[in-house]
C-alpha atoms as a PDB file:
ATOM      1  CA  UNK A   1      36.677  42.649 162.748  1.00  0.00           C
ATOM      2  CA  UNK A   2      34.304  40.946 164.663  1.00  0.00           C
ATOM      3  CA  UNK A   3      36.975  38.497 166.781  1.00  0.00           C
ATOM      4  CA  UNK A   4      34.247  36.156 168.282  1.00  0.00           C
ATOM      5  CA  UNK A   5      33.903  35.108 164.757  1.00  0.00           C
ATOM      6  CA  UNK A   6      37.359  34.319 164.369  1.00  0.00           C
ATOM      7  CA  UNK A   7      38.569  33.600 167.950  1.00  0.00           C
ATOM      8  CA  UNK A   8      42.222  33.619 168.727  1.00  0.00           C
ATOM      9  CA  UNK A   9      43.719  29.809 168.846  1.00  0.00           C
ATOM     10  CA  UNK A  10      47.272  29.003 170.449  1.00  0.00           C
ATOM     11  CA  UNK A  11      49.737  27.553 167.674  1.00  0.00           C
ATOM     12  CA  UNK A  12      51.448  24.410 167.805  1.00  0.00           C
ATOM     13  CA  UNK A  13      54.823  25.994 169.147  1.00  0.00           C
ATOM     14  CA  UNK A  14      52.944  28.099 171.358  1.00  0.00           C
ATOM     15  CA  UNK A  15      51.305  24.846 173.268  1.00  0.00           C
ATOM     16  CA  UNK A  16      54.431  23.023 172.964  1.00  0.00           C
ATOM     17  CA  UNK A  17      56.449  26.322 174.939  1.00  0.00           C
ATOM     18  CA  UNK A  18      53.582  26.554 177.293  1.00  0.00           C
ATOM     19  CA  UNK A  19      54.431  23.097 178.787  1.00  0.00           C
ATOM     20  CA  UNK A  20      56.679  22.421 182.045  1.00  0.00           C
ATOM     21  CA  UNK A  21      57.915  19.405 180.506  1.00  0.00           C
ATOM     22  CA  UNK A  22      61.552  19.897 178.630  1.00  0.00           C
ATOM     23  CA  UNK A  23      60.049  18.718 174.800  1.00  0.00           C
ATOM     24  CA  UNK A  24      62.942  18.016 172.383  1.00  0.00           C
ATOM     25  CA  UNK A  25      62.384  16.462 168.927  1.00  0.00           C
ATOM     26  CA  UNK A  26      64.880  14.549 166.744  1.00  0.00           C
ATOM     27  CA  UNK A  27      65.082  12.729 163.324  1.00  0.00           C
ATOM     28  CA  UNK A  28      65.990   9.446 163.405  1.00  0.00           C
ATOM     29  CA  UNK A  29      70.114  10.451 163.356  1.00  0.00           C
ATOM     30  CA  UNK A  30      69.277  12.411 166.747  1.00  0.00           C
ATOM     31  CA  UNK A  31      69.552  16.127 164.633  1.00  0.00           C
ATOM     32  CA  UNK A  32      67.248  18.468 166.978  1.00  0.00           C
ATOM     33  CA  UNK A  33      64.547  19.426 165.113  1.00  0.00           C
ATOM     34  CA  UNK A  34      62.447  21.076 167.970  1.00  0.00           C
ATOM     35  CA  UNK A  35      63.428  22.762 171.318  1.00  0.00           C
ATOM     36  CA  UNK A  36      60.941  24.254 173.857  1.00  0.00           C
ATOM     37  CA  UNK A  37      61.035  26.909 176.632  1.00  0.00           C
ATOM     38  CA  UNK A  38      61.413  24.329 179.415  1.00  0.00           C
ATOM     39  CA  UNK A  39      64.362  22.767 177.463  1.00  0.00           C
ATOM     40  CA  UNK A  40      66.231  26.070 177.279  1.00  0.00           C
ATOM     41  CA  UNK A  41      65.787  25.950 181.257  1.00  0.00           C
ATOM     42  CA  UNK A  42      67.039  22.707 181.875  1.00  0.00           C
ATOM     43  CA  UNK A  43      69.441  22.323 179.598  1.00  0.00           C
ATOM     44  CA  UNK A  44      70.968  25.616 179.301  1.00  0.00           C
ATOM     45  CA  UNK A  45      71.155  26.115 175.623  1.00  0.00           C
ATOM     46  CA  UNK A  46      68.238  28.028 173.421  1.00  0.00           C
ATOM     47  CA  UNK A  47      66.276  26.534 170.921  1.00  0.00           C
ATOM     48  CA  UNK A  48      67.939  28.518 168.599  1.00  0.00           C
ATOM     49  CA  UNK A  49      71.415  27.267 169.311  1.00  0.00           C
ATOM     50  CA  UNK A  50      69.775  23.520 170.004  1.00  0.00           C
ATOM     51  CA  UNK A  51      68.051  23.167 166.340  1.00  0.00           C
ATOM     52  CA  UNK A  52      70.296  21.339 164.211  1.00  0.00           C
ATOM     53  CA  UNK A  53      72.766  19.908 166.351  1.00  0.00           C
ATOM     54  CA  UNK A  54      73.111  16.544 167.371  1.00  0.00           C
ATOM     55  CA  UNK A  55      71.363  15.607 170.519  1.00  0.00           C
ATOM     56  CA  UNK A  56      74.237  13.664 171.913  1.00  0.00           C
ATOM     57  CA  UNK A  57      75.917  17.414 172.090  1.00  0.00           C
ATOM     58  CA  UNK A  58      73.697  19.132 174.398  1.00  0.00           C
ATOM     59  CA  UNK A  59      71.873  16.637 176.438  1.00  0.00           C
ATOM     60  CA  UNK A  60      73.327  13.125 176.459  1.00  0.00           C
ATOM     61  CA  UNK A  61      76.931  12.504 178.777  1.00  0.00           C
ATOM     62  CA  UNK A  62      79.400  10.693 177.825  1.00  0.00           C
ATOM     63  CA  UNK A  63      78.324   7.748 180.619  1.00  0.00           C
ATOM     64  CA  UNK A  64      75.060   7.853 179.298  1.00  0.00           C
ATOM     65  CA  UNK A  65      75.603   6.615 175.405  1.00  0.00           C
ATOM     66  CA  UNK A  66      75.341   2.692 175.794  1.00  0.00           C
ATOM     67  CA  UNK A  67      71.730   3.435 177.489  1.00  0.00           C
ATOM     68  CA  UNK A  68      71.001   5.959 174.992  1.00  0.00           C
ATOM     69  CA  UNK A  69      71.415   3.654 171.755  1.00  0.00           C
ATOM     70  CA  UNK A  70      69.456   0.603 173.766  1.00  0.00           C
ATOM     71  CA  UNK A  71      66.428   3.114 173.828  1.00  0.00           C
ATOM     72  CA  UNK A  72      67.202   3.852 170.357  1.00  0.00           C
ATOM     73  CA  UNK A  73      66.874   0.343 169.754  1.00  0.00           C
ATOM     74  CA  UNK A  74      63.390   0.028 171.749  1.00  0.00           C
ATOM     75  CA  UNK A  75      61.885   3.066 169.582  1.00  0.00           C
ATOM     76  CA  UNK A  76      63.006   1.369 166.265  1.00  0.00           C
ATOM     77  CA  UNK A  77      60.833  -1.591 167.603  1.00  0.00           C
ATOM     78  CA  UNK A  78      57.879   0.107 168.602  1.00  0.00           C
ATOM     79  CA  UNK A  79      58.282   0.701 172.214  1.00  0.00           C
ATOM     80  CA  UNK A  80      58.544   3.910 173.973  1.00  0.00           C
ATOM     81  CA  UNK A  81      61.228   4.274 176.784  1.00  0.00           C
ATOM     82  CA  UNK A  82      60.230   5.715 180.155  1.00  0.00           C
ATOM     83  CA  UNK A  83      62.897   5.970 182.819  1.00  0.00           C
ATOM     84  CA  UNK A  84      65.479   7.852 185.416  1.00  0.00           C
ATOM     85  CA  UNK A  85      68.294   9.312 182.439  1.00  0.00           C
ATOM     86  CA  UNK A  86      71.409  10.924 183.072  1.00  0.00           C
ATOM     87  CA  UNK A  87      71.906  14.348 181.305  1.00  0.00           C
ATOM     88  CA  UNK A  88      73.957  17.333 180.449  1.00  0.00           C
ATOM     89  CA  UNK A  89      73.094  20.706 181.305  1.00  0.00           C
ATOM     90  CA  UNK A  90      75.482  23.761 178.950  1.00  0.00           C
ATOM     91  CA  UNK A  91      77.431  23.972 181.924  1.00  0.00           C
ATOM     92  CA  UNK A  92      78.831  20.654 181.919  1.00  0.00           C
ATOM     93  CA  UNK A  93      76.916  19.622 185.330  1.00  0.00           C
ATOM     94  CA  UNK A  94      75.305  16.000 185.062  1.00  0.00           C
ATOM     95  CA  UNK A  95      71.873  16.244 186.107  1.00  0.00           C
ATOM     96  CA  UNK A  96      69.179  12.883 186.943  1.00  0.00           C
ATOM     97  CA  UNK A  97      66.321  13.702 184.376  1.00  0.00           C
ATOM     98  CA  UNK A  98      62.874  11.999 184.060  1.00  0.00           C
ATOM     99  CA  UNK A  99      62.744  11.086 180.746  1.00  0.00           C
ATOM    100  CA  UNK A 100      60.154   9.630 178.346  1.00  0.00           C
ATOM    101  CA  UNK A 101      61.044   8.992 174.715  1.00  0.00           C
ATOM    102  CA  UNK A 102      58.281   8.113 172.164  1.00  0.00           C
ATOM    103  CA  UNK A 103      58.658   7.773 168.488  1.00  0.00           C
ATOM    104  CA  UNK A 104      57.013   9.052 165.408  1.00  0.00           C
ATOM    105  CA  UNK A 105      56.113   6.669 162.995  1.00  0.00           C
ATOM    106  CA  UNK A 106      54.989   6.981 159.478  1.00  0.00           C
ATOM    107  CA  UNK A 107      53.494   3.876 157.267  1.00  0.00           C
ATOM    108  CA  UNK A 108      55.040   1.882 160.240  1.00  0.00           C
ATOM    109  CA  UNK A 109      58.356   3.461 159.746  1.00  0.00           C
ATOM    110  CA  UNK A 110      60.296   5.197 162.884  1.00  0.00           C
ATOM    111  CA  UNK A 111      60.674   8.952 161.236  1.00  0.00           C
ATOM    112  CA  UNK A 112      61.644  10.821 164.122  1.00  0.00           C
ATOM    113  CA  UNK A 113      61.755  10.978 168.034  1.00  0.00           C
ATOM    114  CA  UNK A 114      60.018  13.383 170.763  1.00  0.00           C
ATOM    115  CA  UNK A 115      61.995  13.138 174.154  1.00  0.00           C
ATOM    116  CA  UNK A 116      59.764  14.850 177.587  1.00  0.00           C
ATOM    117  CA  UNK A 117      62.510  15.109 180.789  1.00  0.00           C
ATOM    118  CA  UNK A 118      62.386  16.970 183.889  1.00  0.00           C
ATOM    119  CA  UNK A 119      64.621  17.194 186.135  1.00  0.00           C
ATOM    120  CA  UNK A 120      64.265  14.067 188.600  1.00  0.00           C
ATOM    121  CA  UNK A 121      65.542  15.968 191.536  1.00  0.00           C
ATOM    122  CA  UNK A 122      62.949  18.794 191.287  1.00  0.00           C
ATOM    123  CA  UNK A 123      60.068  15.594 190.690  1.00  0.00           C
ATOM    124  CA  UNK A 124      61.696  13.312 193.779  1.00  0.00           C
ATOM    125  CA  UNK A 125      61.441  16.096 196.277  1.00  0.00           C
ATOM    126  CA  UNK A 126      58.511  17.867 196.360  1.00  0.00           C
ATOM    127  CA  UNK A 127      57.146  14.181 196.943  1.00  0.00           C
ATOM    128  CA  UNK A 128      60.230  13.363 199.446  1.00  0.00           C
ATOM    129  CA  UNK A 129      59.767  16.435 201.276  1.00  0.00           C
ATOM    130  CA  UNK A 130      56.456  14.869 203.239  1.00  0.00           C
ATOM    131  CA  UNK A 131      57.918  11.312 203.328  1.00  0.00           C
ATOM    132  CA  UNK A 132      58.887   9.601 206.030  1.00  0.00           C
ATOM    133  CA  UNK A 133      61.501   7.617 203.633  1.00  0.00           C
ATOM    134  CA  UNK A 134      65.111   8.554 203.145  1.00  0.00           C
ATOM    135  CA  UNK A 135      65.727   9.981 200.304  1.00  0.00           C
ATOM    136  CA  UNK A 136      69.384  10.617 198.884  1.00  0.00           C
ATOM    137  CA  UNK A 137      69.889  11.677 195.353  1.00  0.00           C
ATOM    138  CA  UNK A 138      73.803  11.450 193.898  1.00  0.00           C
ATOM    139  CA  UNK A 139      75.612  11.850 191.205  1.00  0.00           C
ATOM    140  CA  UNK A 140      77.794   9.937 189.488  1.00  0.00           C
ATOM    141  CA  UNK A 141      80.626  10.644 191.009  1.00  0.00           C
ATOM    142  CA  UNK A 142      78.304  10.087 194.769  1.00  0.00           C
ATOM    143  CA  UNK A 143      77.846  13.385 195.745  1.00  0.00           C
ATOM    144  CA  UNK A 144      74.978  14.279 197.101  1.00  0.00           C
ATOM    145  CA  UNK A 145      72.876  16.723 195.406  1.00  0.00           C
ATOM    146  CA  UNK A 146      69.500  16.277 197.548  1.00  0.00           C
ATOM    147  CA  UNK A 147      68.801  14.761 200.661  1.00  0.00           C
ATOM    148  CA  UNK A 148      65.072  14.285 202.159  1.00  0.00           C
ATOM    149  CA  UNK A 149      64.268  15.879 205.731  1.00  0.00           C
ATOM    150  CA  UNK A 150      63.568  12.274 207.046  1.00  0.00           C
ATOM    151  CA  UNK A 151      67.356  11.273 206.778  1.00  0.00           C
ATOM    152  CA  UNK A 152      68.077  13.275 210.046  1.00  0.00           C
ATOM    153  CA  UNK A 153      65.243  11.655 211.914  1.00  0.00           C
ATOM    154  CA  UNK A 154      66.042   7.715 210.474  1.00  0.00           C
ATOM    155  CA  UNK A 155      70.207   8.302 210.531  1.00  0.00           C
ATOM    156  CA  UNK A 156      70.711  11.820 212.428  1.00  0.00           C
ATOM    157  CA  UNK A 157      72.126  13.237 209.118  1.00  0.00           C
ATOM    158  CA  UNK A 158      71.830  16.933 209.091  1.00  0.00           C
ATOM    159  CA  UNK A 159      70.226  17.876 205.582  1.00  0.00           C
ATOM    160  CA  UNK A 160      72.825  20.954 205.318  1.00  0.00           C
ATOM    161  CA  UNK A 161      76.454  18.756 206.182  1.00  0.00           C
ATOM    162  CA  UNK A 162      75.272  16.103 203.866  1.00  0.00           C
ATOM    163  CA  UNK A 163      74.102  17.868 200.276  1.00  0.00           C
ATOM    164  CA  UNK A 164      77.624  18.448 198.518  1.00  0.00           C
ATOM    165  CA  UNK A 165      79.488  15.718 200.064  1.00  0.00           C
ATOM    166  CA  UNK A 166      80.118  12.435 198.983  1.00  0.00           C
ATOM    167  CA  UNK A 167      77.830   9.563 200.306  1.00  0.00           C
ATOM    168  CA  UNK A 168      81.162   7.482 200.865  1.00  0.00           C
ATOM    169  CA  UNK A 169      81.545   9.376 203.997  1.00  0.00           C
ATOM    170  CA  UNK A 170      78.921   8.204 205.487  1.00  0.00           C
ATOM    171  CA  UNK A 171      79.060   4.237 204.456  1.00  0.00           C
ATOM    172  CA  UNK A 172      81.101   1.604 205.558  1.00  0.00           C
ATOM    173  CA  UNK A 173      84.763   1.839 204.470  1.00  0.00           C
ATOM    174  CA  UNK A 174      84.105  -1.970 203.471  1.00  0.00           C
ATOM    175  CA  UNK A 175      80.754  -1.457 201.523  1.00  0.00           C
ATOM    176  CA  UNK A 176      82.646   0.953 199.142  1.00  0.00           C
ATOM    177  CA  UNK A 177      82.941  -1.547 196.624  1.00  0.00           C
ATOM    178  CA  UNK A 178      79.494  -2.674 196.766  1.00  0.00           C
ATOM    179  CA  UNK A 179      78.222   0.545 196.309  1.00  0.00           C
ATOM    180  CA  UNK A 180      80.147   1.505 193.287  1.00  0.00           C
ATOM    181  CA  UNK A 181      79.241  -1.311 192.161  1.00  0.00           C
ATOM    182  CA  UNK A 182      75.806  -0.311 192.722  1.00  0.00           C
ATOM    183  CA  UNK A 183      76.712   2.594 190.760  1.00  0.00           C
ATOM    184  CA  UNK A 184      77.691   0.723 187.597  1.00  0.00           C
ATOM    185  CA  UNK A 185      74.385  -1.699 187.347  1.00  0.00           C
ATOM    186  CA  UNK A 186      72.775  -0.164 183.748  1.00  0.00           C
ATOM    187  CA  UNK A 187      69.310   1.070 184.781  1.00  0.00           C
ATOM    188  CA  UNK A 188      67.738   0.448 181.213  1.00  0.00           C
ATOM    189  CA  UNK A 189      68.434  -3.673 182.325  1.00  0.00           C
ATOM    190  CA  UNK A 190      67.673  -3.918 186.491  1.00  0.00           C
ATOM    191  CA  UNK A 191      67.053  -2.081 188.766  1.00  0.00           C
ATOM    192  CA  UNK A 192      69.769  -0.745 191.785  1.00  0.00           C
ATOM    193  CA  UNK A 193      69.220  -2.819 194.574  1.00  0.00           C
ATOM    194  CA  UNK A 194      71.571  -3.268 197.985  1.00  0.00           C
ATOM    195  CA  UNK A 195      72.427  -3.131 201.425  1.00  0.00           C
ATOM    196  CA  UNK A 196      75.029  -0.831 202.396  1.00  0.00           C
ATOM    197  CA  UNK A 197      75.869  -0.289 206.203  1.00  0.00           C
ATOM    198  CA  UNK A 198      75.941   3.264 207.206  1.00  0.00           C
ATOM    199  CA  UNK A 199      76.819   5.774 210.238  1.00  0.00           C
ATOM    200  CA  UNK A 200      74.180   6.960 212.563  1.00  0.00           C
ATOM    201  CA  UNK A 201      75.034   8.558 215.941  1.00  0.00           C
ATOM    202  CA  UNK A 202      78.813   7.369 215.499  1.00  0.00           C
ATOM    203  CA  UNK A 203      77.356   3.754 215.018  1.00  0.00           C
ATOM    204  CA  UNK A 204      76.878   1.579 211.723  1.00  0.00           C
ATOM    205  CA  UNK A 205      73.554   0.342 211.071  1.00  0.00           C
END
């Protein structure tokens, strides 16, 4: 068989396992209908225990469902939804995911949804890593799970003591409630902005 005559083309699934991007696709009731090799890495479960479940089961927390049915609601309008997400791994652990959610109309009709996430952490620090901005990532619970080289040179953090910690060690006894409030602001609606006062060299700044 001559193959330059018939020359060898990568399926769909193929291209859609090839990316880095974690590619999940639902129906409109979030039912996985599609799972691809970079969401069996992040999330933990394969795509043959993913298909069929409800998405809500192996991605979405329990903090995260009010934000997850007000991007429903944008998708049934017409808008995609592009944002920092909260998400479950198999393991339980909460991870801050990158996530853009898109839907797939038919005769102007949302049919189903196709979700692209990576993990925010990974994204944040190979660009934090050569910043000269302090970087902190937490969870929800304020532990950190990444800190950026420049947060020893701005606050004399070492990188090492602070990642597993909670950031309330390190902020003003009397800025606690601030930042939890901080915390709570819905991400979907405004943005997280403060001032906290925190320790450097045994001194608040």
């Amino acid at each position: 068989m001559d193959t330059e005559a018939f020359p060898l083309r990568p399926s769909a699934d193929e291209l859609l396992h090839a990316l880095g991007h974690a590619v999940i696709a639902t129906d409109t009731q979030g039912t996985v209908l599609s799972w691809n090799g970079a969401a069996e890495l992040l999330y933990g479960w394969a795509a043959v225990e993913a298909v069929g479940r409800d998405i809500t089961e192996v991605t979405v927390p329990e903090l995260s469902q009010q934000a997850a049915a007000e991007i429903m609601a944008a998708l049934r309008e017409g808008r995609s939804w592009s944002g920092g997400f909260p998400v479950r791994n198999r393991s339980g652990e909460v991870l801050h995911a990158l996530v853009t959610d898109s839907g797939v109309y038919r005769d102007g009709e949302l049919i189903g949804i196709v979700g692209a996430s990576l993990n925010l952490g990974d994204a944040v620090r190979h660009l934090m890593e050569r910043s000269s901005d302090a970087a902190v990532l937490v969870d929800e619970h304020g532990v950190v799970s990444y800190a950026s080289p420049a947060v020893a040179n701005l606050f004399g953090w070492p990188v090492d003591e602070v990642i597993g910690r909670p950031i309330t060690d390190r902020i003003h006894p009397e800025d606690h409630q601030s930042f939890e409030e901080l915390l709570a602001v819905d991400p979907t609606r405004e943005g997280r902005v403060g001032e906290l006062r925190v320790r450097t060299d045994g001194a608040w700044s």
